[in-house]
Protein backbone atom coordinates (compact mmCIF):
# COMPACT_ATOMS: atom_id res chain seq x y z
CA UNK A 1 77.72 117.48 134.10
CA UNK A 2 74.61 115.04 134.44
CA UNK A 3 73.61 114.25 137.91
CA UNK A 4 74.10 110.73 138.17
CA UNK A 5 77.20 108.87 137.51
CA UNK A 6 78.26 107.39 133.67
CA UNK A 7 79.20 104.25 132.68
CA UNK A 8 81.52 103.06 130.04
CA UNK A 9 83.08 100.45 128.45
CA UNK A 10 84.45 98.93 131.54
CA UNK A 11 80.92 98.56 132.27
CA UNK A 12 80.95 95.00 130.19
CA UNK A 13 77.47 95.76 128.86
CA UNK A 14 77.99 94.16 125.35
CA UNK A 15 74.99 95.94 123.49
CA UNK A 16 75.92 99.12 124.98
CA UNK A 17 79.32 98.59 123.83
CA UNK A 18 78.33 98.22 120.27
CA UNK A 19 76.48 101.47 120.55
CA UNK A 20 79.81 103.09 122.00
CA UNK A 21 81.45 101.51 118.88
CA UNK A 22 78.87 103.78 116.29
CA UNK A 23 78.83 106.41 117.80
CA UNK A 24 82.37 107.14 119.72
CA UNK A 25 84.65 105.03 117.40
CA UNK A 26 87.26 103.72 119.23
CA UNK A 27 87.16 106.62 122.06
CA UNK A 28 86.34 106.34 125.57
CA UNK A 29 83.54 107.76 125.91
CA UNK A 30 83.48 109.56 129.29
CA UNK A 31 86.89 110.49 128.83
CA UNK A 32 86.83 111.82 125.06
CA UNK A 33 82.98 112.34 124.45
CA UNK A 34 81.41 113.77 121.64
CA UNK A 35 79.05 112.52 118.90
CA UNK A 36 78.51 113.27 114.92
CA UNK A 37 75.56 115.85 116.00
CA UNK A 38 77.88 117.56 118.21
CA UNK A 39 76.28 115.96 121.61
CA UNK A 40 78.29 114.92 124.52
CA UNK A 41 76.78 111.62 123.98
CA UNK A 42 76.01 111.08 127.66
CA UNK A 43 72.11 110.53 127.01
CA UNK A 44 73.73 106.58 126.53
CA UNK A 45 76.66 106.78 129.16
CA UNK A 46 74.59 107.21 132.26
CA UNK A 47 71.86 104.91 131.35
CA UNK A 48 74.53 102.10 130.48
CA UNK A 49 74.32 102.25 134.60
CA UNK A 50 71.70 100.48 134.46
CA UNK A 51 71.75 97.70 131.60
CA UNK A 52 68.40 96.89 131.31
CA UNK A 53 67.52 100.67 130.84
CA UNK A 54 70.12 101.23 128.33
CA UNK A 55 68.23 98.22 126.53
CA UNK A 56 65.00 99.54 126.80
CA UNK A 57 65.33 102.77 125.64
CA UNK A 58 67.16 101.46 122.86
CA UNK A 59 64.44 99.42 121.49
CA UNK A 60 62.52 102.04 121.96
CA UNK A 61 64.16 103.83 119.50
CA UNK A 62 64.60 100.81 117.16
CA UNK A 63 60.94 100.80 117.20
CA UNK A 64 59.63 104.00 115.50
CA UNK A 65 62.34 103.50 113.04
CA UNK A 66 61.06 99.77 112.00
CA UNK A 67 60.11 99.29 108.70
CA UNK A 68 56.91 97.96 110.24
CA UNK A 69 55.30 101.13 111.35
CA UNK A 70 52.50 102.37 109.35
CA UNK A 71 52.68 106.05 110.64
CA UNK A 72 54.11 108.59 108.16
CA UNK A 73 57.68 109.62 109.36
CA UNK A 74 57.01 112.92 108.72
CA UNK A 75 53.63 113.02 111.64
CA UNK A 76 56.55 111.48 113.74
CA UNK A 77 59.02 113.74 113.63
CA UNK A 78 56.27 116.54 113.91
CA UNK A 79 55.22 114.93 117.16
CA UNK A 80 58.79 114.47 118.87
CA UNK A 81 59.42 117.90 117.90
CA UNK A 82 56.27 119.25 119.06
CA UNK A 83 57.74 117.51 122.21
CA UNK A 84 60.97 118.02 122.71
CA UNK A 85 59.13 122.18 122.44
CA UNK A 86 56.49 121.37 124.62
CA UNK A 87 58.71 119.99 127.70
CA UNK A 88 60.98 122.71 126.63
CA UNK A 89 64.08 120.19 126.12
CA UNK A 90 67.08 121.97 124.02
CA UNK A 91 68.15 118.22 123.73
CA UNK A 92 65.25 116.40 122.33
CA UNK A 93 63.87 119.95 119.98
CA UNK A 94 67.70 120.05 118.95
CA UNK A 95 68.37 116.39 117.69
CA UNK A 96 64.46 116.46 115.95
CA UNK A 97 64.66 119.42 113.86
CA UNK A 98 67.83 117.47 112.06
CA UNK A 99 65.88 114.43 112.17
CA UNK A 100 63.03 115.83 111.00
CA UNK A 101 65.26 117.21 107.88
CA UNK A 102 65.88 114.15 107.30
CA UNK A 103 62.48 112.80 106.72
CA UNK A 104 61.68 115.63 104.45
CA UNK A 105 59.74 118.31 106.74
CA UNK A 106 60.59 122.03 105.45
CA UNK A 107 62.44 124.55 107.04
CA UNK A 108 58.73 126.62 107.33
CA UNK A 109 57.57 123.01 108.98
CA UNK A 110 60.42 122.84 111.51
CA UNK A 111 60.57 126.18 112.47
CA UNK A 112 56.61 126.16 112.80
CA UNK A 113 55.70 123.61 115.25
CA UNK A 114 56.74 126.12 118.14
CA UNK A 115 53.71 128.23 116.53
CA UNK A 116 51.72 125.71 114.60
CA UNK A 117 48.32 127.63 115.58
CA UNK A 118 49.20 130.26 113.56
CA UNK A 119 51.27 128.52 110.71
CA UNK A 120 49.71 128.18 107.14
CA UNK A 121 52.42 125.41 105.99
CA UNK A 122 50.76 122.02 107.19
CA UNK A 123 48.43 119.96 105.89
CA UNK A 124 44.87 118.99 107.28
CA UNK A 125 46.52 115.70 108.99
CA UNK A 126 49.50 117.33 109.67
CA UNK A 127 47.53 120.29 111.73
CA UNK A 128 45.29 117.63 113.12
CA UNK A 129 48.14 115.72 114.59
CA UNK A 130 49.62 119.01 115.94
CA UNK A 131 46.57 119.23 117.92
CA UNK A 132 46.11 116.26 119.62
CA UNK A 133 49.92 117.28 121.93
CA UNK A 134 48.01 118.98 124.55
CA UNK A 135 49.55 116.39 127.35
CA UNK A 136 46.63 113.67 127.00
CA UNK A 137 43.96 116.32 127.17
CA UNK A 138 42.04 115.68 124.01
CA UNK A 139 38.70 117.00 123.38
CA UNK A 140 36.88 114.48 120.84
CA UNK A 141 36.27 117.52 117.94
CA UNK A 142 40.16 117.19 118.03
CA UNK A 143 39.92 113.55 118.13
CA UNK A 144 37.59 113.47 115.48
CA UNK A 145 39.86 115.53 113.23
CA UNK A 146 42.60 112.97 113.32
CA UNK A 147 40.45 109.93 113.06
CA UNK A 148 39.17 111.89 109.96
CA UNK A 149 42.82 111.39 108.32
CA UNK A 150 44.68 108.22 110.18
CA UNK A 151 43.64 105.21 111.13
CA UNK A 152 43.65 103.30 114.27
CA UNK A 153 47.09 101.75 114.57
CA UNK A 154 48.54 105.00 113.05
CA UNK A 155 46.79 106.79 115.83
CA UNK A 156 48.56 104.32 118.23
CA UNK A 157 51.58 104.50 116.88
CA UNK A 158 51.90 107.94 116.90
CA UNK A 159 50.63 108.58 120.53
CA UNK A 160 52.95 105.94 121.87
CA UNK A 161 55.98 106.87 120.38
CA UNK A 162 55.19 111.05 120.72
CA UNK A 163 54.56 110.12 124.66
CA UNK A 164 57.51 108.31 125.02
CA UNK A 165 59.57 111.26 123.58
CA UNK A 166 57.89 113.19 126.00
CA UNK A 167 59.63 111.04 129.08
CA UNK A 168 62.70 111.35 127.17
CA UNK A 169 62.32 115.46 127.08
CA UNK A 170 61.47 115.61 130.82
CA UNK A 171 64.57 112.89 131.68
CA UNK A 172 66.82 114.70 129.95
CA UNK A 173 65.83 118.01 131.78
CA UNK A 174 65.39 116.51 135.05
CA UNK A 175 68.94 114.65 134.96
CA UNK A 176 70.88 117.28 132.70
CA UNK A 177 71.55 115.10 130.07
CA UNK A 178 73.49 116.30 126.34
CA UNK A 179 72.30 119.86 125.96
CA UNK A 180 69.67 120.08 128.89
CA UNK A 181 73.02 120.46 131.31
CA UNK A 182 71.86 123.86 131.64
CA UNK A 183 70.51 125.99 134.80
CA UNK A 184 67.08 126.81 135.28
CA UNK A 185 66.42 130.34 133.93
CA UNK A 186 63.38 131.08 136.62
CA UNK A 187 65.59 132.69 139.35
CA UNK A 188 64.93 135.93 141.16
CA UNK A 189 66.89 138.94 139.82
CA UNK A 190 68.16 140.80 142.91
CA UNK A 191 67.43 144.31 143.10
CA UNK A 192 69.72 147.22 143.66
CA UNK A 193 71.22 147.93 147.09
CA UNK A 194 69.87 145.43 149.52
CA UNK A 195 67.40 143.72 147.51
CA UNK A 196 64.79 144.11 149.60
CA UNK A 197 62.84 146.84 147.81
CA UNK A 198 59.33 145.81 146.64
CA UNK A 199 58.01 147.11 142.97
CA UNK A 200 54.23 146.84 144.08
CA UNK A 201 55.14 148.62 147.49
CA UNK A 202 56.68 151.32 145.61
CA UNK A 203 53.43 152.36 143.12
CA UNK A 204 50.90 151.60 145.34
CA UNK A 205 49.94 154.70 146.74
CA UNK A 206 46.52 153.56 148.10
């Protein structure tokens, strides 16, 4: 479950309601969730707790799918991919690999980004925006090699909306949103017997 409270219909949030409506139908959704991608659609139930929020993020959204922007879909998708990889969301990598089908990436593309280094399927822009996701650490021979290829609003757009789907990744980790409603997997293994036993202790014979 996430770790703050939902909100639903009774909420009385009209634009969130009309969100509920496309994606839920006429279901509740906190009591019968479950989306067309096979979410639990609660990304949108507990920020409808906060209106505004629910708002935000939804124009946020609205705006890297505007006709408007000048960046190529496909360097988007790459970048909220990269990511949703990077902060190591299941969520946000999940939901952009189909989105990123969508916009016409390959199967070698997709399955790439989590070794793009290595990968021979990208282009020169492509590979040049792949570099650039290093968490705002951007040496300018990287820079250059992007300028080289986009221009300057492209450049914008694409840093804005890849950072913002950065927040999202780490949000939906942090609160156990949709498919980050998972454990950490860092925990200590305990030994056999009383778990006290030391590995290093046991080889060091110095």
């Amino acid at each position: 479950m996430p770790r703050l409270k939902q909100a639903g219909r009774e909420m009385g949030n009209p634009y969130a309601n009309q969100i509920f409506d496309l994606l839920f139908g006429d279901r509740d959704p906190l009591t019968a969730p479950g989306t067309a991608t096979g979410t639990p659609g609660n990304w949108w139930t507990v920020f409808n707790i906060v209106p505004d929020a629910f708002a935000h993020t939804t124009d946020g959204f609205r705006f890297y799918r505007d006709p408007k922007r000048v960046i190529d879909p496909k360097l988007r998708e790459l970048g909220q991919l990269r990511a949703g990889y990077l902060v190591g969301s299941q969520f946000v990598y999940s939901q952009h690999c189909k989105a990123a089908r969508e916009v016409g990436l390959t199967e070698a593309q997709i399955q790439g980004c989590r070794h793009w280094s290595v990968a021979d399927c990208y282009s020169p822009v492509e590979r040049a925006a792949l570099l650039v996701l290093e968490r705002g650490r951007v040496d300018d021979g990287v820079f250059a090699a992007l300028k080289a290829h986009l221009s300057d609003e492209e450049i914008l757009e694409f840093t804005y909306i890849t950072c913002t789907y950065m927040m999202h990744a780490i949000m939906s980790r942090a609160l156990r949103l949709e498919y980050d409603d998972v454990e950490d997997p860092v925990v200590e293994i305990a030994a056999p017997g009383d778990g006290a036993q030391d590995v290093m202790s046991m080889v060091d014979t110095d």
